[in-house]
N, C-alpha and C. Protein backbone atom coordinates (compact mmCIF):
# COMPACT_ATOMS: atom_id res chain seq x y z
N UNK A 1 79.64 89.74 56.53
CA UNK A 1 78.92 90.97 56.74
C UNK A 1 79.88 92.04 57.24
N UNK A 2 79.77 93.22 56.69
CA UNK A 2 80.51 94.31 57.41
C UNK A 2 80.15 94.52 58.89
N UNK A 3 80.89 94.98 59.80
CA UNK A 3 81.32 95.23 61.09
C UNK A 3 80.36 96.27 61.51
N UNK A 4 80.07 97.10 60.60
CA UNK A 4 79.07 98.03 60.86
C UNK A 4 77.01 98.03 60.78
N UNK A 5 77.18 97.04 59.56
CA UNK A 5 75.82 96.49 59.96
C UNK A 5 75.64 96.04 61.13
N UNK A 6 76.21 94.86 61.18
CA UNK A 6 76.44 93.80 62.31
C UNK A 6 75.92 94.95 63.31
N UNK A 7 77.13 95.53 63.86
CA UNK A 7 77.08 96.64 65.03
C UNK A 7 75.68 97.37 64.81
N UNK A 8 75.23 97.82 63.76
CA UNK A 8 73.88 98.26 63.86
C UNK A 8 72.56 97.43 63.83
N UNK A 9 72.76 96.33 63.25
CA UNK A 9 71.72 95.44 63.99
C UNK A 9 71.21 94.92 65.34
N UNK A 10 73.09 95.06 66.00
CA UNK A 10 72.71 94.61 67.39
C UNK A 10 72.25 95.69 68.07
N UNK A 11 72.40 97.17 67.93
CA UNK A 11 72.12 98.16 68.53
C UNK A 11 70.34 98.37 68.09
N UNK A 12 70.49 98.36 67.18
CA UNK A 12 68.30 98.28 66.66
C UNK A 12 67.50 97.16 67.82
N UNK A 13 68.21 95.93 67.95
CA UNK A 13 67.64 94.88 68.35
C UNK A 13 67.81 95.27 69.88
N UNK A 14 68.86 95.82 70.51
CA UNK A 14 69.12 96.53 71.91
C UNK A 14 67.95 97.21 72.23
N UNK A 15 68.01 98.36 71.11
CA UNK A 15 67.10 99.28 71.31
C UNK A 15 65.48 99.05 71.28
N UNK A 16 65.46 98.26 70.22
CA UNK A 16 63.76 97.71 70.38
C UNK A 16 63.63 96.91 71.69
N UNK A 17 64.38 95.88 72.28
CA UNK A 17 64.16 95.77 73.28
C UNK A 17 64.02 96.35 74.56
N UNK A 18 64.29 97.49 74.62
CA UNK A 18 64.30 98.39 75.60
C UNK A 18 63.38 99.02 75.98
N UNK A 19 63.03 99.18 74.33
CA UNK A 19 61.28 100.28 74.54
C UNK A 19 60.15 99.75 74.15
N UNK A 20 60.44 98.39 74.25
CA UNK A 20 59.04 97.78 74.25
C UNK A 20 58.09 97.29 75.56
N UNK A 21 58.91 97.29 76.31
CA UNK A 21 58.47 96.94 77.57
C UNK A 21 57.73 99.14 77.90
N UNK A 22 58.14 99.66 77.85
CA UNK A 22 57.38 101.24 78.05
C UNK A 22 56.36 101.68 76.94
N UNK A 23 56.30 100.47 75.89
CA UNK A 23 55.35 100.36 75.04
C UNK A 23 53.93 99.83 75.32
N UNK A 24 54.60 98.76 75.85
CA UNK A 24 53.47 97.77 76.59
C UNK A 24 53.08 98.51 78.09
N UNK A 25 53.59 99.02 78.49
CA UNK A 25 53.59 99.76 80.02
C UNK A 25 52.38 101.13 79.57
N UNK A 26 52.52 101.61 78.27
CA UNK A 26 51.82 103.03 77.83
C UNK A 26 50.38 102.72 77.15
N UNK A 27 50.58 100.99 76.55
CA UNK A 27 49.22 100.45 76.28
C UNK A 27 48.15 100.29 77.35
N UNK A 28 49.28 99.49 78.66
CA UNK A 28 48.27 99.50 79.25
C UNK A 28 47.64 100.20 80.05
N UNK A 29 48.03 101.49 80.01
CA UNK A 29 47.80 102.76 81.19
C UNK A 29 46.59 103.31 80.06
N UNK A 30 46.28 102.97 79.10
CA UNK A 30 45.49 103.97 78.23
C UNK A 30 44.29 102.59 78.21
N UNK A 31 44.80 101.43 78.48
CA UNK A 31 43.06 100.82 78.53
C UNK A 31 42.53 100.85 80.04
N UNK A 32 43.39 101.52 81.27
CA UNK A 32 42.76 101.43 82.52
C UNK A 32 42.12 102.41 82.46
N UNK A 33 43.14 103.63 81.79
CA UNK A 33 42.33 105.07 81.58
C UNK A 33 40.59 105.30 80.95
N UNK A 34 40.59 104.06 79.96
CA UNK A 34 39.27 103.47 79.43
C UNK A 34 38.72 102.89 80.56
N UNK A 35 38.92 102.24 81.22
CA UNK A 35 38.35 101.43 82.32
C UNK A 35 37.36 102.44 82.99
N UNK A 36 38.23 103.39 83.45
CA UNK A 36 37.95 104.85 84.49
C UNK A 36 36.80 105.80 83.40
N UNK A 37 37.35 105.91 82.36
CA UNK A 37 36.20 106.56 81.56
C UNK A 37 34.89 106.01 81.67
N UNK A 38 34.57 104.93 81.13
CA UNK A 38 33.64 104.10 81.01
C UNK A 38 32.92 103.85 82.25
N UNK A 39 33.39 103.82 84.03
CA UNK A 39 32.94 104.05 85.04
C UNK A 39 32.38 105.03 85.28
N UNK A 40 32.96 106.11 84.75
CA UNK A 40 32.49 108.01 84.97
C UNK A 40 31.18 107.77 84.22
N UNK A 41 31.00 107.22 82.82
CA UNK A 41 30.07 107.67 82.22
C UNK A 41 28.74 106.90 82.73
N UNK A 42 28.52 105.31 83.36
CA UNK A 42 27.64 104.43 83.84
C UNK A 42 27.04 105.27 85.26
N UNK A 43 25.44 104.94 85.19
CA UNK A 43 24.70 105.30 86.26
C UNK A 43 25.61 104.25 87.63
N UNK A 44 25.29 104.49 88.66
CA UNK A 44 25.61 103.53 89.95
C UNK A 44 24.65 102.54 89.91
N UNK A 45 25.22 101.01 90.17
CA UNK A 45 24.10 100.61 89.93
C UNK A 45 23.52 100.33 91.35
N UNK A 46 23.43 101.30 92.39
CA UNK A 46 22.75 100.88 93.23
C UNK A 46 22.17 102.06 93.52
N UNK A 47 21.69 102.94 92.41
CA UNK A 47 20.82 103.78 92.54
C UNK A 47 19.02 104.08 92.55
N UNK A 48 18.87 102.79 91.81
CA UNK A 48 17.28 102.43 92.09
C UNK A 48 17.33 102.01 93.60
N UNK A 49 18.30 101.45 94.25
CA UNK A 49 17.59 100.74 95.65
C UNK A 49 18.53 101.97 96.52
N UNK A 50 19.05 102.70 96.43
CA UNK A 50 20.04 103.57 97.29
C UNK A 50 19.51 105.32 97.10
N UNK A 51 18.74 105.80 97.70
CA UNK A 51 18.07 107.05 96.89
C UNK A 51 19.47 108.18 97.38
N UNK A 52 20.44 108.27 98.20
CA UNK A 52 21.60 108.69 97.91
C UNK A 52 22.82 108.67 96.77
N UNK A 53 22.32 107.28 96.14
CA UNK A 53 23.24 107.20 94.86
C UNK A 53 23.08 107.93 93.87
N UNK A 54 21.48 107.84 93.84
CA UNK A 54 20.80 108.28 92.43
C UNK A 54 21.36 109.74 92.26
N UNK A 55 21.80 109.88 90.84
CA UNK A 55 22.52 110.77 90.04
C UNK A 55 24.29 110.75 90.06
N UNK A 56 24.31 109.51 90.63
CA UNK A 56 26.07 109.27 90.74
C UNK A 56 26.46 108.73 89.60
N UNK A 57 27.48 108.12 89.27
CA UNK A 57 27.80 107.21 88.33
C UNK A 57 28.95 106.01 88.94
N UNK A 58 29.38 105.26 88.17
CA UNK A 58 29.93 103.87 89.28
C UNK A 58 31.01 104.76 89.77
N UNK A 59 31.58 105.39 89.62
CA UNK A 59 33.18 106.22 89.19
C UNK A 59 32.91 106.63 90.58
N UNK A 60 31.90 107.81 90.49
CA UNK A 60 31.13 108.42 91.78
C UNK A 60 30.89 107.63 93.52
N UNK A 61 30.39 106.61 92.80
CA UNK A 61 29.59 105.83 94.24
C UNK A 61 30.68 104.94 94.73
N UNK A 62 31.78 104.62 93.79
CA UNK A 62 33.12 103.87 94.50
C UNK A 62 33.89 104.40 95.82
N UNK A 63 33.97 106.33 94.93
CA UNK A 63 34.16 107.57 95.71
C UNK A 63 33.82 107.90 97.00
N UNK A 64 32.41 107.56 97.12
CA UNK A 64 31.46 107.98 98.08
C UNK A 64 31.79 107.95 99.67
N UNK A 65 32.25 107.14 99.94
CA UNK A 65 32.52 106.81 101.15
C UNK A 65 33.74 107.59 101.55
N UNK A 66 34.67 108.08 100.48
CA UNK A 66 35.91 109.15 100.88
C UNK A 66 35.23 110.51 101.03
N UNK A 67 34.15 110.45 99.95
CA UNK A 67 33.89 112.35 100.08
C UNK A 67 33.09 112.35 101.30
N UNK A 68 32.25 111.42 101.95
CA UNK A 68 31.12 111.60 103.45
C UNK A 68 32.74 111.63 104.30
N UNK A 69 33.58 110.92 104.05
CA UNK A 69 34.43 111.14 105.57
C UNK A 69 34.79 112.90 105.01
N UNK A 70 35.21 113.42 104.37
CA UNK A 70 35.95 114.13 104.17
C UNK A 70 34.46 115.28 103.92
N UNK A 71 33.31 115.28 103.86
CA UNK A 71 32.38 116.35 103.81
C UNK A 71 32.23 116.95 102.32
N UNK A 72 32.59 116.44 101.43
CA UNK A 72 32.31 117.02 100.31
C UNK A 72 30.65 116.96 99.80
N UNK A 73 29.93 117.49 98.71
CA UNK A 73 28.98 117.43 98.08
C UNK A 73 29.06 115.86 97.57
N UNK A 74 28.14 115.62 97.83
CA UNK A 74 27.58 114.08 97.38
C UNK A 74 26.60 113.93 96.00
N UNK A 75 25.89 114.91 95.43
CA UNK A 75 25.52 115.23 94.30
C UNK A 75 25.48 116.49 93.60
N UNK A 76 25.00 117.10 92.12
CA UNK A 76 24.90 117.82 91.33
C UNK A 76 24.24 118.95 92.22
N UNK A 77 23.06 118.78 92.27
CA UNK A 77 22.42 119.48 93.56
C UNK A 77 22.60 120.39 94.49
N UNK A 78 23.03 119.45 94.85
CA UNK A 78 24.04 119.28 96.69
C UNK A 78 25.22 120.88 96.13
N UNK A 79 26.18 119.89 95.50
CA UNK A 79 27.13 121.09 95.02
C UNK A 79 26.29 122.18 94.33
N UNK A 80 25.66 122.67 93.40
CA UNK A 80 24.79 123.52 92.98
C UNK A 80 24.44 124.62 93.99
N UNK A 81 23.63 124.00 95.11
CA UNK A 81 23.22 124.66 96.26
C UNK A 81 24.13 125.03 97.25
N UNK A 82 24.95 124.56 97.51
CA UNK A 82 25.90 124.93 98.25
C UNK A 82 26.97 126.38 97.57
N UNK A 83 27.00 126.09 96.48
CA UNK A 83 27.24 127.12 95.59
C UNK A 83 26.48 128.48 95.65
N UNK A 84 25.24 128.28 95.30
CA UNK A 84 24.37 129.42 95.61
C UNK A 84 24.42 129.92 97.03
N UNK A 85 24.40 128.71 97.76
CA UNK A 85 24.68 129.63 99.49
C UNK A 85 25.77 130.71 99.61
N UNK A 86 26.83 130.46 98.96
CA UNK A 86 28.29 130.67 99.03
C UNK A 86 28.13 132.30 98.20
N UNK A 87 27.37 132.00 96.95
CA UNK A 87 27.49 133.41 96.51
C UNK A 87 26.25 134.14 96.99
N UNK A 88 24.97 133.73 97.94
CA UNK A 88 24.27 134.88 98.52
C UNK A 88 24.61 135.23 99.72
N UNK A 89 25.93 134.44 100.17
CA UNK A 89 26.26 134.78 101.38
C UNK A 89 27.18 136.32 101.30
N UNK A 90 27.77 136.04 100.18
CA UNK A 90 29.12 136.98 100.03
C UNK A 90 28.10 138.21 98.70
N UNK A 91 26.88 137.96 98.55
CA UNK A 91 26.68 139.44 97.58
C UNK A 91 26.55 140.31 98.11
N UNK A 92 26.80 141.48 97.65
CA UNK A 92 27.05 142.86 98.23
C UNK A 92 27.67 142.77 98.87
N UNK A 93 29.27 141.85 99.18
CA UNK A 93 30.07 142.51 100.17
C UNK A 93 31.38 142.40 99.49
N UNK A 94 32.20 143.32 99.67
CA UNK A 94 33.46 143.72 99.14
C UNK A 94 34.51 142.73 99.64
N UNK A 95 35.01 141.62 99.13
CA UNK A 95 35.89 140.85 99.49
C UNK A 95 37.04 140.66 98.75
C-alpha cells in the first residue's frame, strides 16, 4: 500500500475516534432535553390531592419548593395578578 493511504487511514480512524465520544455526549444531551420537555408538558401528578399544584406541570411542581423559598408566583394566576397589580400600581405615573 502507498504511504499515503496508509497515513490517511490512520488519521480517518484517529479522527473518528475522537468525535465519537462528543457524538454520543450530543445524543445524549438531546434525549435529557426530551426528558425535560415531556415533564414541562405533563399535569403534576399530585394535583388532584394538592390544590396548590393544580395547574403546574411535573417540570413545575419539582420547582416548587425553590420558587416558595425564593417568593416567586406559584401559578398562571398568581403571576397574571400580580402583573395587573404592578401595572395599576404604576398607571398614570411617569416612570
Amino acid at each position: 500500500m502507498d504511504r499515503k493511504v496508509l497515513t490517511g487511514i490512520v488519521l480517518g480512524v484517529a479522527g473518528a475516534a475522537l468525535v465519537a465520544p462528543k457524538v454520543a455526549a450530543l445524543l445524549s444531551q438531546r434525549e435529557a432535553e426530551d426528558t425535560w420537555q415531556k415533564m414541562d408538558e405533563r399535569e403534576s401528578v399530585d394535583a388532584s390531592k394538592d390544590e396548590a399544584e393544580e395547574g403546574l406541570t411535573q417540570l413545575d411542581s419539582s420547582h416548587r419548593a425553590e420558587w416558595q423559598a425564593n417568593g416567586f408566583p406559584q401559578t398562571h394566576a398568581e403571576r397574571e395578578r400580580l402583573q395587573q397589580e404592578s401595572i395599576n400600581q404604576y398607571k398614570g405615573k411617569d416612570i
